[in-house]
Protein backbone atom coordinates (compact mmCIF):
# COMPACT_ATOMS: atom_id res chain seq x y z
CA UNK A 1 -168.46 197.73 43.37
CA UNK A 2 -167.80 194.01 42.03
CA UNK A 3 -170.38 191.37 43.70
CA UNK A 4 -169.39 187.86 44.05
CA UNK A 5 -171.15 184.89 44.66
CA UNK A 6 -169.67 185.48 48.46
CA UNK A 7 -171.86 187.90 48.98
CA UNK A 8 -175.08 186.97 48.16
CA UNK A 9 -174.84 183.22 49.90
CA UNK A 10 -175.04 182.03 52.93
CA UNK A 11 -173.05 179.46 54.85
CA UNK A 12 -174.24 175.98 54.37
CA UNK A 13 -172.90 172.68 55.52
CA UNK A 14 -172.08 170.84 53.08
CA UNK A 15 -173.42 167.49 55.32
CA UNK A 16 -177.19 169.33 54.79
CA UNK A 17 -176.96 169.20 50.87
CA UNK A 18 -175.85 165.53 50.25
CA UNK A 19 -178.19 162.91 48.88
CA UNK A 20 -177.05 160.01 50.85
CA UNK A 21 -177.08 159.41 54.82
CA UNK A 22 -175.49 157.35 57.24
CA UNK A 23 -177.08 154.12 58.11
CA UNK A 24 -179.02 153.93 61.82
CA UNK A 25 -176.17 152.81 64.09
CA UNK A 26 -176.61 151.31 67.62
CA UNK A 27 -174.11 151.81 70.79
CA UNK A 28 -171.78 154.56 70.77
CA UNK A 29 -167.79 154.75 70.84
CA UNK A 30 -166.01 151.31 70.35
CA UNK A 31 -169.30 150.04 70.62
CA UNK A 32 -171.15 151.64 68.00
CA UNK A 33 -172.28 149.32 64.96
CA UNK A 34 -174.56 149.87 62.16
CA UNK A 35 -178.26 148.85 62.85
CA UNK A 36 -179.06 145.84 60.78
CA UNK A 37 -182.68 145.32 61.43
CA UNK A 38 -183.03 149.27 60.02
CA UNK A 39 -181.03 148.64 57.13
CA UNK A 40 -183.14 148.33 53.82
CA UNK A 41 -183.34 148.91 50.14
CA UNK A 42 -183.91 152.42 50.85
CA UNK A 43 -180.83 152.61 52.65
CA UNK A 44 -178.86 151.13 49.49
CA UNK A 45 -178.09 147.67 51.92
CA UNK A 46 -178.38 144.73 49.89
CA UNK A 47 -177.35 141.40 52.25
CA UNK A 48 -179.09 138.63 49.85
CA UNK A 49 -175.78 137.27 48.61
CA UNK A 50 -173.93 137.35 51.62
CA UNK A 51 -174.15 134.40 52.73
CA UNK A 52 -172.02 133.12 50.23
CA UNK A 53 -169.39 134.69 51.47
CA UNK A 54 -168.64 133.47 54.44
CA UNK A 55 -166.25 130.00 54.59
CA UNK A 56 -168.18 126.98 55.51
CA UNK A 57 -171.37 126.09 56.43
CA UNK A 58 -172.63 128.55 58.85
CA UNK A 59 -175.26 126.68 60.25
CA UNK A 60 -173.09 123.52 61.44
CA UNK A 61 -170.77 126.29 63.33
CA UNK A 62 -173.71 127.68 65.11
CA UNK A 63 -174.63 124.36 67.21
């Protein structure tokens, strides 16, 4: 009898061997949206340089 590698695994999600996870989120359905105040280096989020991104000043359009 031939043995493959079938036989001597089990099933496994694939989602319970990755390295990297979803970041916290907050709300659910349309609502849901990623959890800044979680995010951190750990979590690969890097939001030092985004301020330069955005058009304008952004503090003049918050008054």
């Amino acid at each position: 009898m031939k043995s493959t590698a079938d036989d001597n695994t089990e099933s496994v999600s694939p989602l319970d061997q990755a390295a990297a996870e979803a970041p916290p989120t907050l709300g659910s359905g349309c609502l849901a949206r990623y959890d800044i105040d979680a995010m951190d280096d750990n979590l690969g989020a890097d939001f030092s340089s985004a301020a330069c991104l955005l058009p304008g000043d952004t503090e003049s359009t918050a008054e």
